[in-house]
Protein backbone atom coordinates (compact mmCIF):
# COMPACT_ATOMS: atom_id res chain seq x y z
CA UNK A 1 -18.30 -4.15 -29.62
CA UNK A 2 -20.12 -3.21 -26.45
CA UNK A 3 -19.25 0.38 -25.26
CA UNK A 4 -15.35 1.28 -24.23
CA UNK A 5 -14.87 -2.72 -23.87
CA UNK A 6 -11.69 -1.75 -25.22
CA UNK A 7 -8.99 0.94 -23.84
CA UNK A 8 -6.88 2.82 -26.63
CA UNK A 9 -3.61 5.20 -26.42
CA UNK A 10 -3.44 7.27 -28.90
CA UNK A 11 0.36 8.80 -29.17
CA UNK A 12 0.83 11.62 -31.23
CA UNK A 13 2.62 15.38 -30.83
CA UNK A 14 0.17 16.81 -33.28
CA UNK A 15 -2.92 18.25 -31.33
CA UNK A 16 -5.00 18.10 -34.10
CA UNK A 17 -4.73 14.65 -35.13
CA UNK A 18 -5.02 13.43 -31.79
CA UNK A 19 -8.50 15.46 -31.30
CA UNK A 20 -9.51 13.55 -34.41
CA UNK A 21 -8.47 10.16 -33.38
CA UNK A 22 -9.70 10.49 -30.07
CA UNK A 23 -13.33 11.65 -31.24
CA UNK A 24 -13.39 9.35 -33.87
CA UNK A 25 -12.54 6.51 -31.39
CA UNK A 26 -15.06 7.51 -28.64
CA UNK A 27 -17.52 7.45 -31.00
CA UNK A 28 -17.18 4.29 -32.01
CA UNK A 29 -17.26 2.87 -28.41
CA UNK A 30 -13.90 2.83 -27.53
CA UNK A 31 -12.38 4.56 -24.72
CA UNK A 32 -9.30 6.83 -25.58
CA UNK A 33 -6.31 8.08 -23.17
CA UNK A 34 -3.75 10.44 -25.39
CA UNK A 35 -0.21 11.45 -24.81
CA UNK A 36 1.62 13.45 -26.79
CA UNK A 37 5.25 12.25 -26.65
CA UNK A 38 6.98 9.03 -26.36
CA UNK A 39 7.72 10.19 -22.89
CA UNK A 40 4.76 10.85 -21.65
CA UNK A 41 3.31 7.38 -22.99
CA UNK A 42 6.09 5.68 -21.15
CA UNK A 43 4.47 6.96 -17.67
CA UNK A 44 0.82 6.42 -18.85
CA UNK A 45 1.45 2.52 -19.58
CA UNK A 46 2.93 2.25 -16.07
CA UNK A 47 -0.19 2.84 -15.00
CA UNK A 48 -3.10 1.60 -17.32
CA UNK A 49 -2.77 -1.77 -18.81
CA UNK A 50 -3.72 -0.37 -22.62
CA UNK A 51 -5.41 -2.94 -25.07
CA UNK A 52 -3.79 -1.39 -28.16
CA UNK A 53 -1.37 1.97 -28.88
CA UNK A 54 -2.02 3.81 -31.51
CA UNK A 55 1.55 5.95 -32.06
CA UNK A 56 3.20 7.83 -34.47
CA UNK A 57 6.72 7.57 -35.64
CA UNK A 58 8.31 11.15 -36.14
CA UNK A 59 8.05 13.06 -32.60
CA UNK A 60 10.23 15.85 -30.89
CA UNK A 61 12.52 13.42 -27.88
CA UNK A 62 12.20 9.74 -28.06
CA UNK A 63 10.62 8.72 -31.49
CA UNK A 64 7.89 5.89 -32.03
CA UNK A 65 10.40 3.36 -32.91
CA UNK A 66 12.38 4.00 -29.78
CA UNK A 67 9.44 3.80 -27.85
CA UNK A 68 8.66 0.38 -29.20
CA UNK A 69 12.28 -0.76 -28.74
CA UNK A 70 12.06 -0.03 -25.45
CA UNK A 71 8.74 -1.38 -24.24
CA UNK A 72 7.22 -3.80 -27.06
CA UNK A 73 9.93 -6.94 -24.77
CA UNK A 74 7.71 -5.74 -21.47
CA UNK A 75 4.41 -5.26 -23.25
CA UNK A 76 2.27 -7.77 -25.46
CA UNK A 77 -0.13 -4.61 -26.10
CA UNK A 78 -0.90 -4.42 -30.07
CA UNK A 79 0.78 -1.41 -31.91
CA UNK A 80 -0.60 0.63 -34.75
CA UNK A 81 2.17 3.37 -36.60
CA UNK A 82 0.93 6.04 -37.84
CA UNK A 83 3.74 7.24 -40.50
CA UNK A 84 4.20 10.44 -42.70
CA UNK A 85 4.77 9.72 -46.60
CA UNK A 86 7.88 8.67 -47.47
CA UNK A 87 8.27 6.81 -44.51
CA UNK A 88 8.73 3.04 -45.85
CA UNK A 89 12.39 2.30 -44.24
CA UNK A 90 10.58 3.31 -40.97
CA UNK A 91 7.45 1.40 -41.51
CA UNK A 92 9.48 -1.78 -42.51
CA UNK A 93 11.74 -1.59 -39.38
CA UNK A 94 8.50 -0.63 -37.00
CA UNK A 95 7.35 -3.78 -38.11
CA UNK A 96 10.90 -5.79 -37.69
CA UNK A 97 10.81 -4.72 -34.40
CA UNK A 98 7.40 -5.14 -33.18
CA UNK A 99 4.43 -3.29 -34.50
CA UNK A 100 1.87 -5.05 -35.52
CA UNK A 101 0.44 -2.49 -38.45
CA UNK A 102 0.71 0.84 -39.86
CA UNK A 103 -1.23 3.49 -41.47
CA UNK A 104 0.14 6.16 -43.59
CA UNK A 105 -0.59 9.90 -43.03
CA UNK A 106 -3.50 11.44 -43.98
CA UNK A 107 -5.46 8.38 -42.97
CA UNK A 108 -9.16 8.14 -43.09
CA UNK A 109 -10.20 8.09 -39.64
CA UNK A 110 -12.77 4.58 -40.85
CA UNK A 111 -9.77 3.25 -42.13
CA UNK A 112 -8.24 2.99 -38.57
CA UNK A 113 -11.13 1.90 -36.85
CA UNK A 114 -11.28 -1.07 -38.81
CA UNK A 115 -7.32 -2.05 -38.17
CA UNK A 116 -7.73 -1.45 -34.79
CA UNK A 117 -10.90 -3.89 -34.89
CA UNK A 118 -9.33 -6.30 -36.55
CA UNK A 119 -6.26 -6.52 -34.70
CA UNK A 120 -7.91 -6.76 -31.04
CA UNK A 121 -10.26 -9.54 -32.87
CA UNK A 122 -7.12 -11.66 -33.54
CA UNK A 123 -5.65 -10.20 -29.94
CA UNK A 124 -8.85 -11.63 -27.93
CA UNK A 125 -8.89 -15.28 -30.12
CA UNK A 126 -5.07 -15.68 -28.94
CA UNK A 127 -6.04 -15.13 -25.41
CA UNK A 128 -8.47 -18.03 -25.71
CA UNK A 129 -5.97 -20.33 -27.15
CA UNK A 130 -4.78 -21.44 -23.84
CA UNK A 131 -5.52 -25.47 -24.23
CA UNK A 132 -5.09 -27.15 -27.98
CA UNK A 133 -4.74 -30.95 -28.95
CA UNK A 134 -2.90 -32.51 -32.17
CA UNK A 135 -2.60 -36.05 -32.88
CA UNK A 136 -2.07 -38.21 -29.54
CA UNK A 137 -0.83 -34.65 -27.75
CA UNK A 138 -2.60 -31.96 -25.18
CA UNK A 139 -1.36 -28.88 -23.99
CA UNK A 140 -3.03 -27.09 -21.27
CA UNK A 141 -1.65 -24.27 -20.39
CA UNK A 142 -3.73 -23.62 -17.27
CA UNK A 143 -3.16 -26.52 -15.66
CA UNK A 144 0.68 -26.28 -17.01
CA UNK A 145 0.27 -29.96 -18.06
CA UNK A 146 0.91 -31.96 -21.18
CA UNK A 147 -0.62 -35.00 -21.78
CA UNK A 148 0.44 -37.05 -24.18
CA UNK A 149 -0.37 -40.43 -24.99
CA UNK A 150 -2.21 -40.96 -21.52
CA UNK A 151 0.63 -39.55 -19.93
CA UNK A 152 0.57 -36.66 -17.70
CA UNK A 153 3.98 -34.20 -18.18
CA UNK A 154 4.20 -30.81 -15.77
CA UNK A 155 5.29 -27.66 -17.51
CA UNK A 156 7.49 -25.42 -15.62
CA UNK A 157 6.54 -21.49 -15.70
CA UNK A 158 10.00 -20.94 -18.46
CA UNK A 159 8.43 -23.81 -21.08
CA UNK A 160 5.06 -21.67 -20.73
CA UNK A 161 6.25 -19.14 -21.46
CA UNK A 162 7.93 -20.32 -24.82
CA UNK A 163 4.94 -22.93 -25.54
CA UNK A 164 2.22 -19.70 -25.15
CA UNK A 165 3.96 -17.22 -27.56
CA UNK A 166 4.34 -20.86 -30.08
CA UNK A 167 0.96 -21.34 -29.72
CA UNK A 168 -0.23 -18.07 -30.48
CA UNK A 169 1.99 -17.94 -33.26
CA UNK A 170 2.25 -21.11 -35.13
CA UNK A 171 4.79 -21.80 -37.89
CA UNK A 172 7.16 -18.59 -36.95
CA UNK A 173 10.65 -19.44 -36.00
CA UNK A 174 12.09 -17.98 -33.35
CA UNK A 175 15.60 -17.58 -32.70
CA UNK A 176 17.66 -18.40 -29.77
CA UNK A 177 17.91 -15.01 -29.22
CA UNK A 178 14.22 -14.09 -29.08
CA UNK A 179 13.46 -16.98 -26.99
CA UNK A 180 16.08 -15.92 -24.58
CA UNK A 181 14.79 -12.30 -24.18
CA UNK A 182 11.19 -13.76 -23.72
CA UNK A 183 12.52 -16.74 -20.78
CA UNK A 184 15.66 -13.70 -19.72
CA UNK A 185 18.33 -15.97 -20.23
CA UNK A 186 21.16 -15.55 -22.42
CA UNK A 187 23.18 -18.77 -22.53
CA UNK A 188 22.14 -20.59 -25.82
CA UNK A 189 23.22 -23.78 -24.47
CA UNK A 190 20.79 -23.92 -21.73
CA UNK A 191 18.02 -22.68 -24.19
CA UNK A 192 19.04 -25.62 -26.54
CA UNK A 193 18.65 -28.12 -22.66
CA UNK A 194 14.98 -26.31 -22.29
CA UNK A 195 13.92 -27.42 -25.73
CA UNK A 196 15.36 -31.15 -25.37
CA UNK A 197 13.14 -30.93 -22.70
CA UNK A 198 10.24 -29.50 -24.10
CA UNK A 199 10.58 -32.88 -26.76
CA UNK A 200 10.90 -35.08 -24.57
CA UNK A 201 7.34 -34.02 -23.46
CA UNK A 202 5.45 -33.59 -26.29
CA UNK A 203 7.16 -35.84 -29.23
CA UNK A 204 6.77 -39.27 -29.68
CA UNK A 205 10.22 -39.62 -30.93
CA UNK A 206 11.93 -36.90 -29.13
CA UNK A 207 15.09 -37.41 -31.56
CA UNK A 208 13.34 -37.08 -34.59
CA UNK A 209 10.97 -34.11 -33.54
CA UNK A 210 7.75 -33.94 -35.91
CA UNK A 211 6.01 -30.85 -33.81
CA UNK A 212 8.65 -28.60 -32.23
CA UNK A 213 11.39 -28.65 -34.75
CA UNK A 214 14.51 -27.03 -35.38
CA UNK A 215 14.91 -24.60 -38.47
CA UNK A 216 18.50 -24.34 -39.06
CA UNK A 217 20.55 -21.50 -38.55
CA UNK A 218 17.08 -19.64 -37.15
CA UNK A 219 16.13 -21.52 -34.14
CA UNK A 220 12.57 -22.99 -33.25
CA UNK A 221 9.33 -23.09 -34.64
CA UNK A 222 5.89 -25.70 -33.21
CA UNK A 223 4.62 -27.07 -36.26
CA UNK A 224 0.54 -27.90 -34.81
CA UNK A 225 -1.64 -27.46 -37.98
């Protein structure tokens, strides 16, 4: 990576362990902003448009989970917990709720470098995938178009929305629910409409959808590979 190409908070109330992170981190060409509560991480990310957090879960005020559960809806910014021993019903839930990895304490400071790489590797190859193509269908997302069959289709800024988080993440279903926080609209009828929709424009058969199918009793997934 070429020097500080990408900008990391690292969230922590212990002093020490964000000196270490924060040296080890600088050294290794990334550039490092700390905070040491949830708080004070809530005001920095107002600001600075982070590429990945770096946060711990057990903090005096507002914990790390908190902290996710109130910013990861605003925020597609990467999350790394850091987590004391003993802390698996946390770690699970940090990840239920949003985090994308964890790392218990004491970690070896290598150890994190390489997560962090490897999650703003996959990060920067999702924020390519802006145009794909299976069988007779195209979806360009930066021309808000589908094209399928020859046939030109305009997408509407709430169907990309849902069609870029699908993309990104092929096979996951996501509920009604989730698709509703991410388009903020809470009627699952008119969700259910959006999705006819959607079919209409990119299946063949929009009654017997082969690419963006229902998973019952959990809501939606886009089926492309």
């Amino acid at each position: 990576m070429d020097k500080f190409i990408a900008h990391i908070l690292v969230v922590d109330d212990d002093d020490g362990i964000r000196s270490l992170v924060k040296r080890y981190l600088n050294d290794n060409n990334f550039l490092v902003t700390t905070a040491d509560s949830a708080e004070n991480a809530s005001e920095k990310i107002k600001i600075v448009k982070f590429d990945l957090i770096v946060l711990d879960i057990m903090m005096p005020g507002k914990n790390g989970l908190e902290f996710i559960q109130d910013h990861k809806k605003k925020m597609d910014t990467p999350v790394i917990l850091l987590t004391a021993k003993g802390e698996a019903s946390e770690r699970v839930q940090g990840l239920e709720i949003g985090a994308d990895d964890y790392l218990p304490k004491p970690f070896d400071p290598k150890e994190l470098v390489l997560r962090i790489k490897n999650i703003l590797d996959k990060t920067i190859k999702i924020k390519q995938k802006r145009i794909i193509e299976f069988e007779s269908v195209k979806i360009d997302l930066n021309k808000l178009l589908i094209i399928k069959s020859g046939k030109e289709f305009k997408i509407n800024n709430t169907e990309k929305i849902i069609l870029e988080k699908m993309i990104n993440t092929p096979g996951k279903t996501f509920s009604r629910e989730h698709i509703g926080q991410l388009i903020e609209l809470d009627k699952e009828r008119s969700i259910d409409v959006i999705i006819t929709r959607l079919r209409k424009k990119i299946e063949i058969d929009p009654k017997n959808p082969k690419f963006l199918q229902t998973i019952r009793g959990a809501g939606y997934v886009l089926w492309i590979e």
